[in-house]
Protein backbone atom coordinates (compact mmCIF):
# COMPACT_ATOMS: atom_id res chain seq x y z
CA UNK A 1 -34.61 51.74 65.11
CA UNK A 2 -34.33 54.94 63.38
CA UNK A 3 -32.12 56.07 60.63
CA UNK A 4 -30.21 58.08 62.39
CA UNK A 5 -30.11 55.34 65.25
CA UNK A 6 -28.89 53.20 62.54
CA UNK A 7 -26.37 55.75 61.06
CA UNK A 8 -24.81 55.52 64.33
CA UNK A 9 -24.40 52.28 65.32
CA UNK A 10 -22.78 51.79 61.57
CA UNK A 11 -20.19 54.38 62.29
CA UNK A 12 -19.38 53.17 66.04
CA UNK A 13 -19.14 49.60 63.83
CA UNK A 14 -16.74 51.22 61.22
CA UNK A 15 -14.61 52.89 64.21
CA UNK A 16 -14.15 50.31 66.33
CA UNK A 17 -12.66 48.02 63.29
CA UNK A 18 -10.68 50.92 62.89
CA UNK A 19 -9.33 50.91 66.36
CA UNK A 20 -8.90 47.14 65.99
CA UNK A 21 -6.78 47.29 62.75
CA UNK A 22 -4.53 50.33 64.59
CA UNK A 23 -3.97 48.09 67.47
CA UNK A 24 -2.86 45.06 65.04
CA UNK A 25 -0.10 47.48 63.18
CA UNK A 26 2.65 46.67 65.62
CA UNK A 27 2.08 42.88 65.53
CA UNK A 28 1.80 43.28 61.21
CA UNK A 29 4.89 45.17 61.09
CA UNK A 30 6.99 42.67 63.49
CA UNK A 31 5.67 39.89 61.22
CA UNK A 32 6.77 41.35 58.39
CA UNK A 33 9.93 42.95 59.37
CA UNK A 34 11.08 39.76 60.54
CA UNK A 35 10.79 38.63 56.82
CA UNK A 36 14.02 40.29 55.74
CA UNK A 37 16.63 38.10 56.69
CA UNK A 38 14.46 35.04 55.03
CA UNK A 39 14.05 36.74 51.73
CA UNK A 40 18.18 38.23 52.13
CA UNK A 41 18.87 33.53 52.48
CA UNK A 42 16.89 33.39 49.53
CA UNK A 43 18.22 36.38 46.61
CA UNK A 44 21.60 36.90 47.94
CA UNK A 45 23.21 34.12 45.90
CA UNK A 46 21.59 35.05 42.81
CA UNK A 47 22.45 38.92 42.73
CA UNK A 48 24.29 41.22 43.86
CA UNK A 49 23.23 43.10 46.67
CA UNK A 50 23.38 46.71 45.56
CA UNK A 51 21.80 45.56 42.25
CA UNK A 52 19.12 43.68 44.08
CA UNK A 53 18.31 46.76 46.01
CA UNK A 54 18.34 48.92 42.85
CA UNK A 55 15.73 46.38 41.34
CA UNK A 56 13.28 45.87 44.32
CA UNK A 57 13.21 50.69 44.77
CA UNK A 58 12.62 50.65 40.67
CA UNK A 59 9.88 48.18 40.99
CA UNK A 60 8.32 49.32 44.43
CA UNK A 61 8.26 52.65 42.89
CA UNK A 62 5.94 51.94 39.96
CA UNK A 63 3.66 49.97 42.47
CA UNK A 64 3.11 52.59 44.35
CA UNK A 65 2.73 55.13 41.08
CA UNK A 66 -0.02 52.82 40.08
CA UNK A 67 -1.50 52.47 43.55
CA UNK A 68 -1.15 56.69 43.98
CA UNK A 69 -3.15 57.01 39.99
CA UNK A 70 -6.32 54.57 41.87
CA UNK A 71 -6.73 56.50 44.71
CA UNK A 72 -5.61 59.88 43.66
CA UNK A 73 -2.95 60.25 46.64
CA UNK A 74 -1.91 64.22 47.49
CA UNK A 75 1.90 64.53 47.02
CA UNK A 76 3.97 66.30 49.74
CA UNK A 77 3.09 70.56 49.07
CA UNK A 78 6.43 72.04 49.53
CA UNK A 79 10.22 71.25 48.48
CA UNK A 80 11.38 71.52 52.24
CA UNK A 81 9.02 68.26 52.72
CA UNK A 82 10.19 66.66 50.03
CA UNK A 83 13.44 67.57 50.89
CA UNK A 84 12.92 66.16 54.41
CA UNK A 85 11.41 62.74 52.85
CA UNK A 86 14.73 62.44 50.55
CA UNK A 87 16.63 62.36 53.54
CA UNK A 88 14.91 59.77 55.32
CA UNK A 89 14.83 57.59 51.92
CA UNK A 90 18.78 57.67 52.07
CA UNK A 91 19.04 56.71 55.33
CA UNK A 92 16.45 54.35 55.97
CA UNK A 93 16.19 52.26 52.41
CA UNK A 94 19.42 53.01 50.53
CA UNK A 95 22.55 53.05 54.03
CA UNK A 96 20.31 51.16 56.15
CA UNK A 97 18.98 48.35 53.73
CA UNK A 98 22.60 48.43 51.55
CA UNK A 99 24.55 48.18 55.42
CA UNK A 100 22.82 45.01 56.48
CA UNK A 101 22.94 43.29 52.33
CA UNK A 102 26.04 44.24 52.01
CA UNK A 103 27.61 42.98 55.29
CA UNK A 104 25.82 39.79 54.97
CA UNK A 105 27.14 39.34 51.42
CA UNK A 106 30.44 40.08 52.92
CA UNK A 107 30.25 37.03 55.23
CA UNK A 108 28.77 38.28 58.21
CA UNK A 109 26.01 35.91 59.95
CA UNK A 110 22.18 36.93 60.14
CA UNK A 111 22.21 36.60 64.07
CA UNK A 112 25.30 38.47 64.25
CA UNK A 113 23.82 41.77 62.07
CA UNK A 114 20.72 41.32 64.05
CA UNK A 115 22.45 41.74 66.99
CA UNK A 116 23.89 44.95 66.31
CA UNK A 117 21.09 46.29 64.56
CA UNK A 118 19.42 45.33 67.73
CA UNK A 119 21.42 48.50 69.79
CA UNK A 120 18.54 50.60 68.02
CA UNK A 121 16.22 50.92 70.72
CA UNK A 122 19.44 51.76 73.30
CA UNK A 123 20.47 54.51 71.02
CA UNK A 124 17.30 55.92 70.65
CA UNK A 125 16.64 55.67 74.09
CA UNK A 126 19.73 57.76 75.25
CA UNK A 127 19.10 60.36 72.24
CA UNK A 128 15.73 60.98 73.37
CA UNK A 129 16.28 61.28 76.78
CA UNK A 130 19.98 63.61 76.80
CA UNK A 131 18.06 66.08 73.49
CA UNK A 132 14.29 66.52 74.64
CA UNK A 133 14.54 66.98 77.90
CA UNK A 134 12.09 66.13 81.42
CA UNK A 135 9.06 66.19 79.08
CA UNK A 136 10.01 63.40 76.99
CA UNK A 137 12.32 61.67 78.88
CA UNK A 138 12.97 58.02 79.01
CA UNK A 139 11.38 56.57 82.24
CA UNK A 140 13.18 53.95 84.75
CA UNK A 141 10.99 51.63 83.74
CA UNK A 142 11.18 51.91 80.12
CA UNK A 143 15.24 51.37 80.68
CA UNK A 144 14.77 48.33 82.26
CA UNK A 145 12.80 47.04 79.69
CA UNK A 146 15.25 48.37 77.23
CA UNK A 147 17.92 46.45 78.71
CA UNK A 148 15.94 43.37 79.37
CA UNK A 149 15.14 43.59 75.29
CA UNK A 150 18.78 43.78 74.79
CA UNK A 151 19.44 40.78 76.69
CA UNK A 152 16.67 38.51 75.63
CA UNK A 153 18.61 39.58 71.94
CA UNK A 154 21.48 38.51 73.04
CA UNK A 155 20.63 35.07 74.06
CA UNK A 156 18.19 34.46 71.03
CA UNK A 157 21.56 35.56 69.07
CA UNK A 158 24.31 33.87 70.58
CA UNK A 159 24.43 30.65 69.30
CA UNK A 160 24.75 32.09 65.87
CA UNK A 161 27.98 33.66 66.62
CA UNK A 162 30.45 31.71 64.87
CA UNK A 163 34.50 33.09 65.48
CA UNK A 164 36.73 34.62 62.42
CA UNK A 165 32.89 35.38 60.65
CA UNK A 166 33.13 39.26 61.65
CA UNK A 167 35.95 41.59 59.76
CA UNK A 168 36.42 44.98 60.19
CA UNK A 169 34.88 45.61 56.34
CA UNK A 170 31.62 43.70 57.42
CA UNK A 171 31.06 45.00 61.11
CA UNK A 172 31.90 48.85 59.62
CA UNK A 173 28.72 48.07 57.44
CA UNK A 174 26.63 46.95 60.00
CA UNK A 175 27.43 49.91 61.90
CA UNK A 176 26.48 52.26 59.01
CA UNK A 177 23.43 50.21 59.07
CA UNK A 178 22.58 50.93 62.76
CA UNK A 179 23.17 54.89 62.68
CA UNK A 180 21.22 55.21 59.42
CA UNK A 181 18.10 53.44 60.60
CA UNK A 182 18.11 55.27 63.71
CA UNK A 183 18.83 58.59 62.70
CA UNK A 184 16.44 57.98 60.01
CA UNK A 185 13.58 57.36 62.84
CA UNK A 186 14.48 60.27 64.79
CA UNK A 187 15.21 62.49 61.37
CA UNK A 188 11.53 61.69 60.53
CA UNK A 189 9.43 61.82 63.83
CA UNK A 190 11.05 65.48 64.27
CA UNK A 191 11.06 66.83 60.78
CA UNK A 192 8.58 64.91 58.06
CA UNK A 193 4.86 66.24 58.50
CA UNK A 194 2.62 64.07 58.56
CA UNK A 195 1.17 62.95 54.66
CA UNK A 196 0.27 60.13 52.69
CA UNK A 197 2.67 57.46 53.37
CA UNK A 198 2.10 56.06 49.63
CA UNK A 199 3.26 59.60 48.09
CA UNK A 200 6.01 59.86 51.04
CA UNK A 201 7.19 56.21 50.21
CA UNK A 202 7.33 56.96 46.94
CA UNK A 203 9.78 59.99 47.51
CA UNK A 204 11.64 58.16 49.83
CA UNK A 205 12.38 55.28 47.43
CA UNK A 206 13.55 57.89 44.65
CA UNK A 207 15.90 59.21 46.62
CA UNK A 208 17.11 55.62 47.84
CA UNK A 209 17.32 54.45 44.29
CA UNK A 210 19.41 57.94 43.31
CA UNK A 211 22.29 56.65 45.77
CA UNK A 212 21.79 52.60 44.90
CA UNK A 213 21.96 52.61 41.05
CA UNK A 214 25.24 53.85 40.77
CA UNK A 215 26.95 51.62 43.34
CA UNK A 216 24.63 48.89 41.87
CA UNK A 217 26.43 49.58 38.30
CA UNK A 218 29.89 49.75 39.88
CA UNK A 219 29.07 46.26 41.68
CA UNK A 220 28.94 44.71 38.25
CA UNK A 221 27.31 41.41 39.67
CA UNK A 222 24.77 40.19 37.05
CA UNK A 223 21.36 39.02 38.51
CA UNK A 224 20.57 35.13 38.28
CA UNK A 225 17.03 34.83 37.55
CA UNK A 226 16.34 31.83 39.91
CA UNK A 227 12.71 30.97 41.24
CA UNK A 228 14.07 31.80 44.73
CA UNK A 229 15.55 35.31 43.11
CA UNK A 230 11.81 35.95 41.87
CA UNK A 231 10.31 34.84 45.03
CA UNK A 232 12.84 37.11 46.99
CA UNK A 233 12.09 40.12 44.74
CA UNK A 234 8.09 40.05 45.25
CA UNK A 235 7.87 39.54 48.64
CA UNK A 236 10.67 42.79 48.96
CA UNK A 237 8.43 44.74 47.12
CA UNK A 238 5.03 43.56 47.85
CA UNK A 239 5.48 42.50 51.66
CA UNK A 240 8.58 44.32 52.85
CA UNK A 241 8.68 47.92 50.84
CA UNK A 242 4.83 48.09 50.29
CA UNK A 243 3.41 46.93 53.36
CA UNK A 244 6.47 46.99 56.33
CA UNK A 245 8.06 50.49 54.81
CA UNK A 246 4.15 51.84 55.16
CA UNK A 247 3.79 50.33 58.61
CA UNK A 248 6.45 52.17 59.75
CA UNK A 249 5.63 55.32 58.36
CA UNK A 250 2.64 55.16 60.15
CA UNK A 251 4.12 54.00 63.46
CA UNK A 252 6.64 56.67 63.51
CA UNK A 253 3.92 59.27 62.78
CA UNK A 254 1.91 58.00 65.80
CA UNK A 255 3.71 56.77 68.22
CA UNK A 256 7.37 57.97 70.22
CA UNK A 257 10.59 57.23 69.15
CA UNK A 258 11.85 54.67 71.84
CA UNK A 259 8.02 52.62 71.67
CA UNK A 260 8.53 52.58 67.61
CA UNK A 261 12.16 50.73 67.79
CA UNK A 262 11.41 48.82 70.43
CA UNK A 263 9.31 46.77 68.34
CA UNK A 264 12.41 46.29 66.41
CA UNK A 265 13.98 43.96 69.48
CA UNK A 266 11.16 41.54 68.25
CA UNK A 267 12.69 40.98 64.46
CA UNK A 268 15.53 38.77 65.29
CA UNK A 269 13.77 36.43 67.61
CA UNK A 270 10.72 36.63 65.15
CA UNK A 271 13.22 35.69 62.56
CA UNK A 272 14.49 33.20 64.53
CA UNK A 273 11.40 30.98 64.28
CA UNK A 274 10.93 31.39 61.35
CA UNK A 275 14.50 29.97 60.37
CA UNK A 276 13.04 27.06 62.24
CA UNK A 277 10.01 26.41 60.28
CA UNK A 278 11.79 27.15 57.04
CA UNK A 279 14.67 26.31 57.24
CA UNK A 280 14.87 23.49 59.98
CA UNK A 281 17.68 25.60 61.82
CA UNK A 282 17.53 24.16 65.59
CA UNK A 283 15.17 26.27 68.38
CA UNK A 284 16.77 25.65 71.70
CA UNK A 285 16.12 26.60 74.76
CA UNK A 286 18.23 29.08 74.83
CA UNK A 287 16.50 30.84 72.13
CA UNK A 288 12.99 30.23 73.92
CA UNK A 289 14.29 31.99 76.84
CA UNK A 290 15.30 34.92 74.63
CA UNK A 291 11.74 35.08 73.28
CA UNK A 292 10.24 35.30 76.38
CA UNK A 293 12.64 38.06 78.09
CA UNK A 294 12.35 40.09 74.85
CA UNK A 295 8.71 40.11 74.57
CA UNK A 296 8.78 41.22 78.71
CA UNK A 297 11.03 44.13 77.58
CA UNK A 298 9.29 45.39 74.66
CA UNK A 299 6.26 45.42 77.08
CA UNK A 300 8.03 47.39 79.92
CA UNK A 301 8.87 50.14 76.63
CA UNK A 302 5.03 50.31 75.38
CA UNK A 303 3.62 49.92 78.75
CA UNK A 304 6.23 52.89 80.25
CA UNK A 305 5.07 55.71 79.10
């Protein structure tokens, strides 16, 4: 074989594991995602949630500064992109992430928040489909399998909803919750160019931190440093901010709207399971049934387009 033979077959090697390890971002992200509620059980009764927040942008931030210095990442060129990232950071790290820790400090249960944070997809759907127009429009198809997600959420959900846990204070917050993420997806696919997602993060995570310190210092909750605080605090910033923040960068730079938060109706019964091996918390079949009508609507949405 000649070099150049040999040159070639190396890069169709290097491309097709790079096709391979775009295919498996989806799957990653899910996996991860579904990790919030788990580490939220283990650091919300050691800290207060604002302050917890505060702690887990400060520290994500100076990973990614020292991860930016290796590789010599290119910041964002102009102030309107940075501007653009800022935005996103509010609404997707500081309202969406304080939303859901704050209502589930405030009583509400984890299925419950899922649940409504599980309307994403719907909203997005109807957004894209009434602003863009026939060229992007949400097909038949993809509605069915948005509905079917939404009622494979349901079931996975429903034996978690407990009466008297919901008040207006906590449901209010996991509606701020819902409209920040998704206006945070849809703010970003139309208006943040596509750059390095460490830099981007890293903007995004300023700005979150900008809104979280000061409601972290009027919280006034001290932080307990527990092992399960600790544990809680490096998997938020080395699993969750790090890698599932990235992940979605990415997927929202490649992929639609509606197909990105899709994946999202996967987190709660992803979650679920995971309760179960954890935690011991029971795995009916109610829940199965869930999985399985879930996973068929998330496929209708990918497969749709």
């Amino acid at each position: 074989m000649s070099s150049s033979d040999s040159g070639a077959a190396r890069q169709r090697t290097r491309a097709g594991s790079g096709e391979m390890l775009v295919a498996a971002m989806p799957a990653v992200f899910v996996l991860i995602w579904s990790t919030g509620f788990v580490v939220a059980r283990y650091g919300m009764p050691h800290a207060g949630p604002m302050l917890f927040l505060a702690c887990r942008y400060a520290l994500s931030i100076a990973a990614f500064l020292v991860w930016i210095r290796l590789v010599r990442a290119a910041w964002p060129r102009t102030r309107v992109q940075w501007a653009h990232l800022a935005v996103t950071g509010v609404l997707m790290h500081a309202l969406y992430l304080g939303g859901i820790w704050g209502a589930v400090k405030a009583g509400i249960g984890a299925g419950t928040s899922a649940l409504v944070i599980g309307l994403q997809p719907v909203l997005t759907a109807i957004w894209v489909s009434a602003a863009q127009g026939r060229e992007h429009r949400v097909l038949p198809r993809q509605w069915a399998g948005l509905a079917l997600g939404l009622a494979g959420l349901a079931l996975v959900v429903s034996r978690k909803l407990d009466h008297g846990e919901v008040t207006a204070f906590n449901f209010a917050l996991c509606l701020l919750a819902l409209v920040s993420i998704t206006t945070g997806t849809l703010y970003q696919k139309r208006f943040v160019q596509p750059c390095d997602v460490r830099t981007a993060n890293t903007v995004q995570l300023l700005a979150a931190l900008a809104v979280t310190a000061p409601l972290a210092w009027l919280e006034g909750a001290p932080l307990d440093w527990h092992p399960e605080l600790l544990g809680a605090m490096a998997w938020s910033v080395l699993g969750l901010t790090l890698g599932g923040s990235s992940l979605l960068f990415m997927l929202i730079q490649r992929g639609a709207a509606t197909r990105v938060t899709s994946l999202l109706y996967l987190v709660p019964p992803c979650t679920a399971v995971m309760a179960w091996v954890l935690f011991g918390e029971p795995l009916g079949a109610t829940v199965l049934a869930g999985l399985a009508i879930t996973a068929a609507g998330v496929w209708l949405v990918v497969r749709g387009s």
